[in-house]
N, C-alpha and C. Protein backbone atom coordinates (compact mmCIF):
# COMPACT_ATOMS: atom_id res chain seq x y z
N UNK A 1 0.83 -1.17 0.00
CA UNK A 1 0.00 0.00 0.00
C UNK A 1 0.88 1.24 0.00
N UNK A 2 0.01 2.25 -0.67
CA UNK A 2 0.87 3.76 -0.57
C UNK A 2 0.92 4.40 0.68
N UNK A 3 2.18 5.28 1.10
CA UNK A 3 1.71 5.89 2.12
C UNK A 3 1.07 7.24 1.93
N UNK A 4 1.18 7.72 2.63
CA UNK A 4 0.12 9.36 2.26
C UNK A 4 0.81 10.75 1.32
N UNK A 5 2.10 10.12 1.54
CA UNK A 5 2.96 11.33 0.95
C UNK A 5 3.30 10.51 0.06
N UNK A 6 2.34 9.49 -0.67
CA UNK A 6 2.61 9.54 -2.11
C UNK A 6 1.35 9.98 -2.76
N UNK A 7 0.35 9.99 -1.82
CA UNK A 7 -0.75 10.71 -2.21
C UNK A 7 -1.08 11.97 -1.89
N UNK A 8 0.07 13.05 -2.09
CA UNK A 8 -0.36 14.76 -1.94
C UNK A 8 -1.02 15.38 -2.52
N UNK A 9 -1.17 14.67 -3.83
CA UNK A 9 -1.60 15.36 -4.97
C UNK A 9 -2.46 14.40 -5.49
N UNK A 10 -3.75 13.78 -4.53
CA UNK A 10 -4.52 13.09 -4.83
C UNK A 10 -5.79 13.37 -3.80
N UNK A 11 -7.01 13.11 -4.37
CA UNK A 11 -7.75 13.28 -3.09
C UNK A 11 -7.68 12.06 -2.00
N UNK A 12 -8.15 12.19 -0.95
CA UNK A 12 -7.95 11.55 0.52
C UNK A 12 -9.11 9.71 -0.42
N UNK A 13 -10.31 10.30 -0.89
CA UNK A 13 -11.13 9.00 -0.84
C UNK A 13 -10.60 8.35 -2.55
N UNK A 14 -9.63 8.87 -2.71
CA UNK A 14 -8.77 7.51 -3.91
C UNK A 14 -7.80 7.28 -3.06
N UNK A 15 -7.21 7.65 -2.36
CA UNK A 15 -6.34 7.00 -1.61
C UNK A 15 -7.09 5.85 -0.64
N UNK A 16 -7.58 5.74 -0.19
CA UNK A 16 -8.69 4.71 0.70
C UNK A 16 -9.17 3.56 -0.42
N UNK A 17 -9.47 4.56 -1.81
CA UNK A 17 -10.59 3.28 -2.53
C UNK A 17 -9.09 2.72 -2.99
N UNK A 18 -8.45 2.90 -3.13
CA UNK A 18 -6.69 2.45 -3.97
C UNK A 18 -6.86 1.51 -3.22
N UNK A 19 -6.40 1.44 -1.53
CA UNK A 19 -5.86 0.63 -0.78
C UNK A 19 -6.75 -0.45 -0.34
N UNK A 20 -7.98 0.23 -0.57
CA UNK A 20 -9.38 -1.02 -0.35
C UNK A 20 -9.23 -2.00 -1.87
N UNK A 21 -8.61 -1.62 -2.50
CA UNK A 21 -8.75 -2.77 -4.51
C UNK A 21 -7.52 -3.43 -3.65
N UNK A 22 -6.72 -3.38 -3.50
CA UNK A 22 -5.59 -3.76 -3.01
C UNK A 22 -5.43 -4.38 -1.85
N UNK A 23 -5.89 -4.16 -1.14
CA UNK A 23 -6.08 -5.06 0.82
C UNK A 23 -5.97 -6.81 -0.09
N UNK A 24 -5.08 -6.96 0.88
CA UNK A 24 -5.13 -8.85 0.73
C UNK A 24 -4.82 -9.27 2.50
N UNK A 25 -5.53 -10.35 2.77
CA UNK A 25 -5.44 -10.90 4.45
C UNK A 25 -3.91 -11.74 4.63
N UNK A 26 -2.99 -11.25 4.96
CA UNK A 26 -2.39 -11.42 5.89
C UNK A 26 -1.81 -11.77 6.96
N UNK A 27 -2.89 -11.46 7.97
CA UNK A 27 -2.50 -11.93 9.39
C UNK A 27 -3.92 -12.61 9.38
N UNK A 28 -4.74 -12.65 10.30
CA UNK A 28 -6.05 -13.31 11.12
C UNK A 28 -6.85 -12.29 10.06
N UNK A 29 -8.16 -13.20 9.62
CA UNK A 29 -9.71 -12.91 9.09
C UNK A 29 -10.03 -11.68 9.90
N UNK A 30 -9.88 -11.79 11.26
CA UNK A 30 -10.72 -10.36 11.95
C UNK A 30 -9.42 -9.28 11.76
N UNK A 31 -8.12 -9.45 11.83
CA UNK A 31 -7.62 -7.74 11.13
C UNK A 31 -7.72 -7.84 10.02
N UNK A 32 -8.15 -8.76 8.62
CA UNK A 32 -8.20 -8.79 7.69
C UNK A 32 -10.13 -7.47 7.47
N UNK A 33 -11.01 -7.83 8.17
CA UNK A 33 -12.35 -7.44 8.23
C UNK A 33 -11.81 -6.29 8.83
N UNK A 34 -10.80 -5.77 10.19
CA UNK A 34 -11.05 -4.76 10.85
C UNK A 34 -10.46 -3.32 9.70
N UNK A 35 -9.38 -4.05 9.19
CA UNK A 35 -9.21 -3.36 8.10
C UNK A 35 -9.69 -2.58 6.90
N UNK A 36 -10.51 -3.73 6.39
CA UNK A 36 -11.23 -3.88 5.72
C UNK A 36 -12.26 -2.25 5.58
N UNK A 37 -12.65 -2.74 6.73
CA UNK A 37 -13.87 -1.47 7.55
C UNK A 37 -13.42 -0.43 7.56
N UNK A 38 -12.17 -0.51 7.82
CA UNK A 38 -11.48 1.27 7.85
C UNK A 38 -11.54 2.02 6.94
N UNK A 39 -10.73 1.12 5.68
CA UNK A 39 -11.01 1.42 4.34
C UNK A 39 -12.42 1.65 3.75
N UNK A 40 -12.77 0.84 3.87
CA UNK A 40 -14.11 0.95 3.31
C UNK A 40 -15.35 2.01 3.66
N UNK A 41 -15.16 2.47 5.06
CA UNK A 41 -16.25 3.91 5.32
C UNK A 41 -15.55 4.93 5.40
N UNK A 42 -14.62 5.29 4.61
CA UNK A 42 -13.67 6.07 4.21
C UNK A 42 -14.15 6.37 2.58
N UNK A 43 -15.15 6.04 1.84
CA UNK A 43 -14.87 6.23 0.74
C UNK A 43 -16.52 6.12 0.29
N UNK A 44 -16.95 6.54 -0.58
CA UNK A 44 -18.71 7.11 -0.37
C UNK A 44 -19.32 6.80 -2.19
N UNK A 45 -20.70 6.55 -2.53
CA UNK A 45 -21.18 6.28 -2.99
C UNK A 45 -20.60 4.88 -3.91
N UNK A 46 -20.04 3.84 -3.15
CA UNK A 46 -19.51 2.58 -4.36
C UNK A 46 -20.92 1.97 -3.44
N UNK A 47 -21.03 1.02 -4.86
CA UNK A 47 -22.28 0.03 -4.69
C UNK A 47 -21.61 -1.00 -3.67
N UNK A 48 -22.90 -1.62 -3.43
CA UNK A 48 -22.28 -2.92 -2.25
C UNK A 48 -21.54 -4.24 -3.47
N UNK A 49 -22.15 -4.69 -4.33
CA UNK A 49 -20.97 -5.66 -5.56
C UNK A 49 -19.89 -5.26 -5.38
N UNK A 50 -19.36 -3.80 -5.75
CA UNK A 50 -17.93 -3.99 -5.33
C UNK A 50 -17.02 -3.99 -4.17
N UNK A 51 -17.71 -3.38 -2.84
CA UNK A 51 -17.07 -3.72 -1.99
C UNK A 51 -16.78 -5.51 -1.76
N UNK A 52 -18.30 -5.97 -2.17
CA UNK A 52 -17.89 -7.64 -2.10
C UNK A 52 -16.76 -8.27 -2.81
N UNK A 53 -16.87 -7.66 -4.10
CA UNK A 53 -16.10 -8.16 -4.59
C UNK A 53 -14.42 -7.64 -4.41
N UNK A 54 -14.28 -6.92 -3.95
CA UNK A 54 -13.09 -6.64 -3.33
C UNK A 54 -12.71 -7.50 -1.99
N UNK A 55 -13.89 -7.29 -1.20
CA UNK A 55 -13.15 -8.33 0.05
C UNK A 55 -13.00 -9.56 -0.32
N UNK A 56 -14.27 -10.27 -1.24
CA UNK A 56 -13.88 -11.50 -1.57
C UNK A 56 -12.42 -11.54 -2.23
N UNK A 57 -12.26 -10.61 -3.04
CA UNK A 57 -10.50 -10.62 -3.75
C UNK A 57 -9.67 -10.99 -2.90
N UNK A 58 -9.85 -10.07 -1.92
CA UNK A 58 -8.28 -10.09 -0.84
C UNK A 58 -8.09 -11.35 -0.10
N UNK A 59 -9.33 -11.99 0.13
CA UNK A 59 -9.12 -13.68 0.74
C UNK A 59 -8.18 -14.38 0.15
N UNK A 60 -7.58 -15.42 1.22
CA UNK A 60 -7.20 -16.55 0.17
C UNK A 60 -8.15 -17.45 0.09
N UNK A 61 -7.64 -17.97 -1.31
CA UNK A 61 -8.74 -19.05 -2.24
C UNK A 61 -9.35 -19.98 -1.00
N UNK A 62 -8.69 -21.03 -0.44
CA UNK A 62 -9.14 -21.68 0.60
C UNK A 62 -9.89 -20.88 1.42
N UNK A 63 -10.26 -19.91 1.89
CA UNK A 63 -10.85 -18.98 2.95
C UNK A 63 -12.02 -18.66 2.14
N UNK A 64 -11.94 -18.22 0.75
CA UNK A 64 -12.95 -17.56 0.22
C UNK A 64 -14.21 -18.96 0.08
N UNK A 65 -13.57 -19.85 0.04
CA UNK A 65 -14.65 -21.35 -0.29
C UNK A 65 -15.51 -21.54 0.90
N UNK A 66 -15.05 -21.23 1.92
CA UNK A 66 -16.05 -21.20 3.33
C UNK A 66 -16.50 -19.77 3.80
N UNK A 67 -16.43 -18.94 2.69
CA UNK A 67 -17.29 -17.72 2.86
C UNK A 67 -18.74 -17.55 2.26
């Protein structure tokens, strides 16, 4: 992910929707979701399909099959 001072010259909610296309899990499902959330009410009028389909992205394959 970018940090903020690569986004000076960008508005604040592409920087959020950037890092929300981009989020992949990591550590544990719940900082994967707590994350998730941060990003995500940070950034205003996207339909609910793509937030799904973004979190579903960032899963791994095995994880996404029991979602």
């Amino acid at each position: 992910m970018f940090s903020t001072e690569d986004w000076d010259h960008f508005d604040w909610e592409s920087y959020f929707l950037f890092n929300l296309t981009k989020l992949r899990k990591m550590g544990t499902v719940r900082g994967y979701i707590t994350t998730f959330e941060q990003l995500s009410i940070q950034t205003e009028g996207i339909i609910d399909a793509f937030y799904l389909e973004c979190f579903f992205s960032g899963l791994k394959k095995p994880i996404q099959a029991h979602v």
